[in-house]
C-alpha atoms as a PDB file:
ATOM      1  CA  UNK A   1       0.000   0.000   0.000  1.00  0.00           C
ATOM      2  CA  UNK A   2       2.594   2.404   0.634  1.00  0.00           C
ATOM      3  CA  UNK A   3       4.465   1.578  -2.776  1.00  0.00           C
ATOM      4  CA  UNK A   4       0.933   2.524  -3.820  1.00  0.00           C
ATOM      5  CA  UNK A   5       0.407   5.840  -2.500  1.00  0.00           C
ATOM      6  CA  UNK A   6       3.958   6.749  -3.311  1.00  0.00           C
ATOM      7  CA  UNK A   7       3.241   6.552  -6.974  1.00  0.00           C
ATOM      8  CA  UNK A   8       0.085   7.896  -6.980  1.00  0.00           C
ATOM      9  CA  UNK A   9       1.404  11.428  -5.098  1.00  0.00           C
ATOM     10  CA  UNK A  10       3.967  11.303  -7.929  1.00  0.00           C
ATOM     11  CA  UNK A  11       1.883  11.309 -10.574  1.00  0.00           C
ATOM     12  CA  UNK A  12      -0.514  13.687  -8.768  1.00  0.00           C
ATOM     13  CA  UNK A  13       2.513  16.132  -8.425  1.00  0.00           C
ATOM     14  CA  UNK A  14       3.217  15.789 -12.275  1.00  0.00           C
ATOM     15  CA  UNK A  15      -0.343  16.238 -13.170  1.00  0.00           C
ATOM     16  CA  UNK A  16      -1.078  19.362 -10.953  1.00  0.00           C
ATOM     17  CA  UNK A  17       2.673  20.910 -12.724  1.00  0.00           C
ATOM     18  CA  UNK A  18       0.952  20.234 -16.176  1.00  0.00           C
ATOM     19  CA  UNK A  19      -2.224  21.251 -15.658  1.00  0.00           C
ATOM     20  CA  UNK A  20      -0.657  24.889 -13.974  1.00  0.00           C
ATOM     21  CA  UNK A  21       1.672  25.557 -16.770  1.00  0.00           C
ATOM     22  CA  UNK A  22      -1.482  24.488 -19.323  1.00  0.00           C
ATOM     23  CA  UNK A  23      -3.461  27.082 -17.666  1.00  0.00           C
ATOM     24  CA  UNK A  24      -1.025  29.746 -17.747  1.00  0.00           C
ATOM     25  CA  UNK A  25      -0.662  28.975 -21.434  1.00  0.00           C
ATOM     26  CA  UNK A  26      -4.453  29.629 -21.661  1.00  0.00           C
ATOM     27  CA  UNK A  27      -4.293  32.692 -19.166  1.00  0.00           C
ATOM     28  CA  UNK A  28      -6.072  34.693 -22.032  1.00  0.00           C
ATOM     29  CA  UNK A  29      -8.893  32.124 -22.661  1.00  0.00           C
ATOM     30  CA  UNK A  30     -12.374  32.899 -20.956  1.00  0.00           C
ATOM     31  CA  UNK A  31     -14.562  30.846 -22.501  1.00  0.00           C
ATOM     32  CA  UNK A  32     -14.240  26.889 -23.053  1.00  0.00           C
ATOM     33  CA  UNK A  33     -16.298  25.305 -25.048  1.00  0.00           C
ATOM     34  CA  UNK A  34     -17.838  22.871 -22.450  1.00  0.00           C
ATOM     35  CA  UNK A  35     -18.714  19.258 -23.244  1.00  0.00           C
ATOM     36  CA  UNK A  36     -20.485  16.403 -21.226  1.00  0.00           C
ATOM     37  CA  UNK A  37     -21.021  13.246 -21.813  1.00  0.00           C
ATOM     38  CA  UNK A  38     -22.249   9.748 -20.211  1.00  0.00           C
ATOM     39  CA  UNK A  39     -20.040   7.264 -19.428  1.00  0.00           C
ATOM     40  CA  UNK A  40     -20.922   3.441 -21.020  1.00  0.00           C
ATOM     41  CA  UNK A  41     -19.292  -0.396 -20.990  1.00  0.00           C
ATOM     42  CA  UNK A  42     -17.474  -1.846 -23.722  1.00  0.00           C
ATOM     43  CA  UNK A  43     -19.052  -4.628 -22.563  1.00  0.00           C
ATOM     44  CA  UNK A  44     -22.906  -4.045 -24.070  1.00  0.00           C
ATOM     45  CA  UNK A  45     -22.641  -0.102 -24.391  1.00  0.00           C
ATOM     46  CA  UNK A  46     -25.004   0.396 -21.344  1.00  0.00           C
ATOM     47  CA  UNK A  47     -24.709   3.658 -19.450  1.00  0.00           C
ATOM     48  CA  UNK A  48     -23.088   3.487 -15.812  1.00  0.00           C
ATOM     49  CA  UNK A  49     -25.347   5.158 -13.540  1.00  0.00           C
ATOM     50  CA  UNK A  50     -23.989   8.373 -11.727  1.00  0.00           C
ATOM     51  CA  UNK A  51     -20.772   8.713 -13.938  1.00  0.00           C
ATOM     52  CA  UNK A  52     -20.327  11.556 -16.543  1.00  0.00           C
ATOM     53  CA  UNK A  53     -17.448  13.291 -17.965  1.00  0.00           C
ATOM     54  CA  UNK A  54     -16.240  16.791 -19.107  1.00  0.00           C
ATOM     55  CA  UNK A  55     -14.325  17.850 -21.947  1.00  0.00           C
ATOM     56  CA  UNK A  56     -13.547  21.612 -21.946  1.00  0.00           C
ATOM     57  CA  UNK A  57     -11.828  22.785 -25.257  1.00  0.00           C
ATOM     58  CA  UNK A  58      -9.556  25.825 -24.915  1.00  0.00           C
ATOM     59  CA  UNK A  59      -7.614  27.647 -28.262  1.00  0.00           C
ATOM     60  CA  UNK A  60      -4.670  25.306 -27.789  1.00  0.00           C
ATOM     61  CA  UNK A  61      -5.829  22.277 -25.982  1.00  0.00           C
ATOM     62  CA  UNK A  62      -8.647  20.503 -23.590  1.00  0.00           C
ATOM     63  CA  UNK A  63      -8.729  19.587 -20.075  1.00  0.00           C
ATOM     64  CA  UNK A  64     -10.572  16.180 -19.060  1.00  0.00           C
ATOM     65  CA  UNK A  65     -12.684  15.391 -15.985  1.00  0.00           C
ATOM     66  CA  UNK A  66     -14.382  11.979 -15.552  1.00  0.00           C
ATOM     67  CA  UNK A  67     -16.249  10.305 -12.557  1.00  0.00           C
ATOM     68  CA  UNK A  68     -17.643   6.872 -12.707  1.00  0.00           C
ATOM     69  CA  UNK A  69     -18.213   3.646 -11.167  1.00  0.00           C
ATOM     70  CA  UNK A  70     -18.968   0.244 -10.991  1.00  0.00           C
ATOM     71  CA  UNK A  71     -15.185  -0.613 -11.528  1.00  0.00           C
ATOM     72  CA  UNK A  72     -13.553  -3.643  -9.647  1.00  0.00           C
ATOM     73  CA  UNK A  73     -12.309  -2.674  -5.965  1.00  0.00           C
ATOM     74  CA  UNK A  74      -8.572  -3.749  -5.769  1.00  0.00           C
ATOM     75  CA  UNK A  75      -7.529  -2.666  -9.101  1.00  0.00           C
ATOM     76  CA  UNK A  76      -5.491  -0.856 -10.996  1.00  0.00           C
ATOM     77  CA  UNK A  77      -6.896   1.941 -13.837  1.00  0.00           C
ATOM     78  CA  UNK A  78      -5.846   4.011 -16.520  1.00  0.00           C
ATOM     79  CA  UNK A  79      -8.002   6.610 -17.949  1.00  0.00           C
ATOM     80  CA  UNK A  80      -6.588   7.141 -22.019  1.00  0.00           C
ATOM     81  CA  UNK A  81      -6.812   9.991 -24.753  1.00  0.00           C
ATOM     82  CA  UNK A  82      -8.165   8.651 -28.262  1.00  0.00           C
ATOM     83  CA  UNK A  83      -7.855  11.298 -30.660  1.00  0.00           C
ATOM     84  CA  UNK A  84      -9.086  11.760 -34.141  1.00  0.00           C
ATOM     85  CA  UNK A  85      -7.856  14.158 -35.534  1.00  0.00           C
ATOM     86  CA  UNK A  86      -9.566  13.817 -38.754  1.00  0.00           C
ATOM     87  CA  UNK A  87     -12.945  12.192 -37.699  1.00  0.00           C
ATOM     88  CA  UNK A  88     -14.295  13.245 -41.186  1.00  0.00           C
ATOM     89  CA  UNK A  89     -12.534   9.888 -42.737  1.00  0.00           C
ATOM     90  CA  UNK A  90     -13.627   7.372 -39.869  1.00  0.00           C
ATOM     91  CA  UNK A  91     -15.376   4.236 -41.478  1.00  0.00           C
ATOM     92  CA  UNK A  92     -19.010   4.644 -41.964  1.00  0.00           C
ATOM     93  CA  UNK A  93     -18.521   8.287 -40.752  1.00  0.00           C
ATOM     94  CA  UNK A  94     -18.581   7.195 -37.094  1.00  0.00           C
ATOM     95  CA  UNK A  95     -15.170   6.941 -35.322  1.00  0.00           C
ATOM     96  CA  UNK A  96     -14.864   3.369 -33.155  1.00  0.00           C
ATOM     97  CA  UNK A  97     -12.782   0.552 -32.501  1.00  0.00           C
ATOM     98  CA  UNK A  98     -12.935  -0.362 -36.034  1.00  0.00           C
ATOM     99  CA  UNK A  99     -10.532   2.891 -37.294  1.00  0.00           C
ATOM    100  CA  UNK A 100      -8.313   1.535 -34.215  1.00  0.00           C
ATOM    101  CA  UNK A 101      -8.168  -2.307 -34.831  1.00  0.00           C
ATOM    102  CA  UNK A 102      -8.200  -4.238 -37.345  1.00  0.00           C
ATOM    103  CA  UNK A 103     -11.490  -6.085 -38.519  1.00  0.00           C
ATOM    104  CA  UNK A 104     -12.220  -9.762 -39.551  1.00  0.00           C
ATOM    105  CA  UNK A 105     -13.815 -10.720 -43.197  1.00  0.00           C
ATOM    106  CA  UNK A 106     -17.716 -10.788 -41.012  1.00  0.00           C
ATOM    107  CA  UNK A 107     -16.607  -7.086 -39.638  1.00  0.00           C
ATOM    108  CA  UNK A 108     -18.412  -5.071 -36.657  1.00  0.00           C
ATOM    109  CA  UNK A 109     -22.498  -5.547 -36.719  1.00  0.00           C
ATOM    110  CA  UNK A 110     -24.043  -1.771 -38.017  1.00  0.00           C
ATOM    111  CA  UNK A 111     -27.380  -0.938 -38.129  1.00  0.00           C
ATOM    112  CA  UNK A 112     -28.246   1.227 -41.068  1.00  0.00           C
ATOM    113  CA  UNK A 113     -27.128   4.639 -39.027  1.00  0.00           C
ATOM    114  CA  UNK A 114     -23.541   2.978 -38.824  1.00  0.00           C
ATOM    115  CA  UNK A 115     -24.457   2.746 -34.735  1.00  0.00           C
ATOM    116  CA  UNK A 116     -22.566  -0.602 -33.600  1.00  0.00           C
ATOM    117  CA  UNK A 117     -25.437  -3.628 -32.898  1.00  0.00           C
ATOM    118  CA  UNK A 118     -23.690  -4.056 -29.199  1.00  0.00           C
ATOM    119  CA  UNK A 119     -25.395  -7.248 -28.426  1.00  0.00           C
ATOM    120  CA  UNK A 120     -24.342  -9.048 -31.616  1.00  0.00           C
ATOM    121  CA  UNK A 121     -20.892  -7.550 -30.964  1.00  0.00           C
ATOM    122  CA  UNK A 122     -20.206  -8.688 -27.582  1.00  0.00           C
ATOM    123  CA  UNK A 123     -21.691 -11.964 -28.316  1.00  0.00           C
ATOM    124  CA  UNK A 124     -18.664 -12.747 -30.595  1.00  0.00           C
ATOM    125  CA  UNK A 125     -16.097 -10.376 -29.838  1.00  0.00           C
ATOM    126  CA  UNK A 126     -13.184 -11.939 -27.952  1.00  0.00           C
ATOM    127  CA  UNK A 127     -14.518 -15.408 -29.471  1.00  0.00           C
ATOM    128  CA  UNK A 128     -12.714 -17.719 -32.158  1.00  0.00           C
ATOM    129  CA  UNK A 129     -15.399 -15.916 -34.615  1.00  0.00           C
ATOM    130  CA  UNK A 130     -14.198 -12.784 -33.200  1.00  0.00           C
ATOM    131  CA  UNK A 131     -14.786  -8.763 -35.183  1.00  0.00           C
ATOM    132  CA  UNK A 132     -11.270  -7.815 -33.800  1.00  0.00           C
ATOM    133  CA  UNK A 133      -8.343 -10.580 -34.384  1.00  0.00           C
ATOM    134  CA  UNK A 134      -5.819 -10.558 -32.581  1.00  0.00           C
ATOM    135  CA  UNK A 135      -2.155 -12.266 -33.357  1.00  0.00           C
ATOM    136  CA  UNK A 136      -0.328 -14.890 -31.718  1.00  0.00           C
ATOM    137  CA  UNK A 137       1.335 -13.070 -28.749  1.00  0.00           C
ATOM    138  CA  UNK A 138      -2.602 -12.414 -28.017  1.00  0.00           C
ATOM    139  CA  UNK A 139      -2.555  -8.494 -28.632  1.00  0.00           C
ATOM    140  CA  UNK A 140      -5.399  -6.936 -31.121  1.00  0.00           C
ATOM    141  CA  UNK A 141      -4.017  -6.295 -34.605  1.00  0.00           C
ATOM    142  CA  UNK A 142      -3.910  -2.744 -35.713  1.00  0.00           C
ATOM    143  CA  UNK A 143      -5.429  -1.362 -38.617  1.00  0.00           C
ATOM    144  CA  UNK A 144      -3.125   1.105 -39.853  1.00  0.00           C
ATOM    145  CA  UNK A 145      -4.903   2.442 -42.711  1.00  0.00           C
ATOM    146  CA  UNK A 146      -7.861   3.307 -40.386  1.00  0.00           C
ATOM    147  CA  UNK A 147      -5.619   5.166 -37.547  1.00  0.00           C
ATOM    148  CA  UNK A 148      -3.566   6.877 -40.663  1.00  0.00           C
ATOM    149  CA  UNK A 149      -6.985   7.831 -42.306  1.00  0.00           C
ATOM    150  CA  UNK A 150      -8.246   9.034 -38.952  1.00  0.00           C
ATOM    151  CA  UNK A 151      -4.874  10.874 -38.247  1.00  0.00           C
ATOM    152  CA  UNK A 152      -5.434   8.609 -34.106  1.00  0.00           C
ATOM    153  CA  UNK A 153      -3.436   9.489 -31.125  1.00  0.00           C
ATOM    154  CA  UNK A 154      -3.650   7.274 -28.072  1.00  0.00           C
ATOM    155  CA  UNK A 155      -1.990   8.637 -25.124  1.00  0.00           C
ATOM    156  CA  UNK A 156      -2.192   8.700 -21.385  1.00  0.00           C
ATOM    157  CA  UNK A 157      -3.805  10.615 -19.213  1.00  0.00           C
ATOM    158  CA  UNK A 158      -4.302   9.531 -15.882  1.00  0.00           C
ATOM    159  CA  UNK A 159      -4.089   6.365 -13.759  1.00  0.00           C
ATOM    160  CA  UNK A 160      -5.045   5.301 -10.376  1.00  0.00           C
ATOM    161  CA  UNK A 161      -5.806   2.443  -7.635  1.00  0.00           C
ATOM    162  CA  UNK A 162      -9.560   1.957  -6.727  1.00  0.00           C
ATOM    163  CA  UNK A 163     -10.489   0.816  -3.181  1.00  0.00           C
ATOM    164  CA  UNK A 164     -14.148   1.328  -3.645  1.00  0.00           C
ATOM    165  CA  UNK A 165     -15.119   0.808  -7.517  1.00  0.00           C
ATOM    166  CA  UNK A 166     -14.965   4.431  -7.966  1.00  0.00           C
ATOM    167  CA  UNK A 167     -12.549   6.510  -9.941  1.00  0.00           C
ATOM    168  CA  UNK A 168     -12.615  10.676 -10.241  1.00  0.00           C
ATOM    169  CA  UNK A 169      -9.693  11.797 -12.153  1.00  0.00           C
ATOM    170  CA  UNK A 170      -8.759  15.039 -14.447  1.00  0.00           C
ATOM    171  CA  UNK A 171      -5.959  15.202 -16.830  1.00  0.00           C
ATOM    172  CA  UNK A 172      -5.061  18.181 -19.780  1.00  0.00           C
ATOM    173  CA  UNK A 173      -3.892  18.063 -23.237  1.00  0.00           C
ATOM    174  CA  UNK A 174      -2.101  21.045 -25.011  1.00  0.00           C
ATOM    175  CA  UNK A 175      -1.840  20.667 -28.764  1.00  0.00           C
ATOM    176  CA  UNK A 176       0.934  19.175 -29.867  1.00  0.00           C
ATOM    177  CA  UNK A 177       2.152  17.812 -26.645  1.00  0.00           C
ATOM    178  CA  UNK A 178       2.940  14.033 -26.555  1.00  0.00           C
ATOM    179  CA  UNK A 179       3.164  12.792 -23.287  1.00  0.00           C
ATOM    180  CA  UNK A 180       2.336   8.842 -23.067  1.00  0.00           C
ATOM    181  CA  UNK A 181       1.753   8.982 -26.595  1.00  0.00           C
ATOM    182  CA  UNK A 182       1.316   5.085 -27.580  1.00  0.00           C
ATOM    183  CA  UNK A 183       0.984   5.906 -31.150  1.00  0.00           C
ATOM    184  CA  UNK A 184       0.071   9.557 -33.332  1.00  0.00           C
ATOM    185  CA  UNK A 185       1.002  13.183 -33.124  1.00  0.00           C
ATOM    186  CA  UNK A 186      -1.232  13.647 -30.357  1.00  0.00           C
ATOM    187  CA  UNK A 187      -3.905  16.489 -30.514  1.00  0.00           C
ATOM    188  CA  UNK A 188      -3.703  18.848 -33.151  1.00  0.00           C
ATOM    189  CA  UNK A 189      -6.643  20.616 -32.958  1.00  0.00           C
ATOM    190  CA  UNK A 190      -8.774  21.292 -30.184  1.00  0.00           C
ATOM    191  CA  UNK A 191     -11.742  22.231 -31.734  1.00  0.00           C
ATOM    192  CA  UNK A 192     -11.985  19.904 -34.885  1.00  0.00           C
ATOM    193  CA  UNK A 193     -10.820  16.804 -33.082  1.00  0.00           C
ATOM    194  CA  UNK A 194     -13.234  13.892 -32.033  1.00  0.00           C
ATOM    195  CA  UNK A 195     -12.101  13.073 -28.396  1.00  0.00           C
ATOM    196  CA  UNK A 196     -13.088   9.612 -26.226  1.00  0.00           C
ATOM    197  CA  UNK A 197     -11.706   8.758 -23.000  1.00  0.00           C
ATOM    198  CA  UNK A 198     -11.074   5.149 -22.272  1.00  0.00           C
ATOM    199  CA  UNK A 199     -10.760   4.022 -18.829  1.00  0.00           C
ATOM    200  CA  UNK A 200      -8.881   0.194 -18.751  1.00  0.00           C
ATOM    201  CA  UNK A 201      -7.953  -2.120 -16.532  1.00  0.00           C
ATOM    202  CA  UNK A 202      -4.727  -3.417 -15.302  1.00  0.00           C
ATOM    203  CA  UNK A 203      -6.387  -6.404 -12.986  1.00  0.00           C
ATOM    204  CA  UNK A 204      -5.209  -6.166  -9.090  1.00  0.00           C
ATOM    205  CA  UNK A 205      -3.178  -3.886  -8.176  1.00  0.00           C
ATOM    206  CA  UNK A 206       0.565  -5.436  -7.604  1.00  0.00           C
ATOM    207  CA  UNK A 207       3.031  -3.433  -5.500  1.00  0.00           C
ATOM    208  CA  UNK A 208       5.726  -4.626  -7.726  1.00  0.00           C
ATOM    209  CA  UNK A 209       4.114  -3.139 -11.127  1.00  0.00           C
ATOM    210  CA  UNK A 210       1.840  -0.949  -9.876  1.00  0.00           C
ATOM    211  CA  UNK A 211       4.088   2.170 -11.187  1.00  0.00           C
ATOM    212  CA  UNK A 212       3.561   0.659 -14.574  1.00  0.00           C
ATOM    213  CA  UNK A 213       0.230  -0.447 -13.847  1.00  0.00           C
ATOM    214  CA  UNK A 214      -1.324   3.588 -13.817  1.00  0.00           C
ATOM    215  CA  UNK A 215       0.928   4.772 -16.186  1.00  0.00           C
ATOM    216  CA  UNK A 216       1.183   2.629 -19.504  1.00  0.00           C
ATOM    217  CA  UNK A 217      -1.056   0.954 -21.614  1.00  0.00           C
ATOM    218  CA  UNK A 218       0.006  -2.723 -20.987  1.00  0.00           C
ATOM    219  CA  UNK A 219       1.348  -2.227 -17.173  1.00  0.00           C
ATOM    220  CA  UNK A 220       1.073  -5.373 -15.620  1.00  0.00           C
ATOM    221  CA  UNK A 221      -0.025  -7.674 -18.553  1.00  0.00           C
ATOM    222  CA  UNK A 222       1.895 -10.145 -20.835  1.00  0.00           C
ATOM    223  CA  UNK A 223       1.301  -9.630 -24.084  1.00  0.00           C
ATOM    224  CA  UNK A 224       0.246  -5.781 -22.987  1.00  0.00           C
ATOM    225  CA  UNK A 225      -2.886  -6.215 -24.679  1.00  0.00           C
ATOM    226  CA  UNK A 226      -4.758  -9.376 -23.352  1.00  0.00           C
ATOM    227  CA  UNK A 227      -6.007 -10.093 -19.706  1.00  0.00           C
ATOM    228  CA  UNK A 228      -6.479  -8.697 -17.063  1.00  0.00           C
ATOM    229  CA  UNK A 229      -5.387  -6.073 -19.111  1.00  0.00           C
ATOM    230  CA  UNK A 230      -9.030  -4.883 -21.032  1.00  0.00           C
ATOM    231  CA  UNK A 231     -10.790  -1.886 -21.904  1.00  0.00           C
ATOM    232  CA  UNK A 232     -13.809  -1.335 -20.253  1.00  0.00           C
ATOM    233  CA  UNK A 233     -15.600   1.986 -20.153  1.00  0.00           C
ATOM    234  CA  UNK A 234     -15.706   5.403 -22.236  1.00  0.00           C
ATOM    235  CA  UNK A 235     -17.163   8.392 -23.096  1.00  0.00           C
ATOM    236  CA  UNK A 236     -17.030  10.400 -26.609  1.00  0.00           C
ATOM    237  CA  UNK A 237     -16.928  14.125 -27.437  1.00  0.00           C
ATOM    238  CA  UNK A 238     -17.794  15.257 -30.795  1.00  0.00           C
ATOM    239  CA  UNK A 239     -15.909  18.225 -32.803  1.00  0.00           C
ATOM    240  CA  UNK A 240     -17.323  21.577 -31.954  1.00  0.00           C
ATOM    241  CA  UNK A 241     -16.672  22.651 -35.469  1.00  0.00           C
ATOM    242  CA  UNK A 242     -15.995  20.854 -39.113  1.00  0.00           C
END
């Protein structure tokens, strides 16, 4: 527990130097375009009662704020930045796993809107029949031609330990700025950019990883992309303009 707290004051410590110096960087800004969204499961796209989050969107970046629940008590989280930068070329002109990952011959169930049929979905999605393949180490294959399309930055921006099944955490992005970056240029625009948070799982919370557990994307997992490892909640922002 103590290993725990350690690393969480450290990253709280980094976080509170970012999100000063983003501020003074925005010192001239008065008026944020405000988002909010709902909070839903990967699992069957249902909403989780009492959680929302806020995106507000400044000249030269956003600042994040998400509370939820219903999360296991004893594990580790993450909470990530997907950008698209260019949500005007996702596939079927709604941005989802499918510009992220690559998609088997049957694809992800659409209705006619292009909405994903959740139920079919999770019915087949980590079986042998599955939407998303994934290769032999276990980790999902990439499509590349979607996230270069898409112009998609995944990047970190918080992490924590939940005692309770609760999480409350707030994170900022300046333009340009790359911190955690997994893959893309990170945000380029703050205005034109679709933006979904992705909160994910890193199973229990191990003294011995938990540094890497709330602070990269495969912390504690082997490959980094299978179990416990797993994404399991998110919420979406659309661009304010086109």
């Amino acid at each position: 527990m103590r290993t725990k707290l350690v690393v969480i004051l450290s990253l709280l410590v980094v976080l509170v130097a970012a999100v000063s110096a983003f501020a003074q960087d925005r010192e001239t800004v008065t008026n944020p375009t405000v988002q909010t969204s709902t909070v839903h499961r990967f699992a069957d796209a249902s909403q989780v009662d009492g959680a929302y989050a806020r995106l507000s969107r400044y000249e030269n970046g956003v600042t994040m704020a998400i509370t939820t629940n219903d999360l296991t008590p004893g594990e580790a989280y993450t909470v990530w930045w997907v950008v698209f930068n260019a949500p005007e070329n996702c596939s079927n002109g709604v941005c989802n796993e499918d510009d992220i990952f690559a998609v088997s011959e049957g694809g992800i169930p659409r209705d006619a809107d292009g909405n994903i049929l959740w139920d079919v979905w999770e019915a087949r999605r980590w079986s042998t029949e599955a939407g998303i393949p994934r290769d032999e180490a276990g980790n999902r294959v990439m499509n590349m031609d979607g996230i270069a399309a898409a112009n998609i930055s995944v990047q970190h921006a918080s992490g924590t330990y939940t005692a309770d099944g609760r999480l409350t955490v707030s994170a900022s992005l300046a333009e340009g700025d790359v911190p955690g970056i997994v893959f893309g240029p990170g945000l380029l625009d703050a205005q034109t950019a679709e933006i979904h948070l992705v909160v994910r799982t890193h199973g229990p919370a191990v003294d011995d990883v938990f540094a890497d557990q709330v602070s990269t994307f495969g912390g504690g997992c082997d490959p980094m992309d299978a179990y416990p490892c797993d994404d399991i909640q998110f919420a979406m922002f659309a661009p304010v303009t086109n």
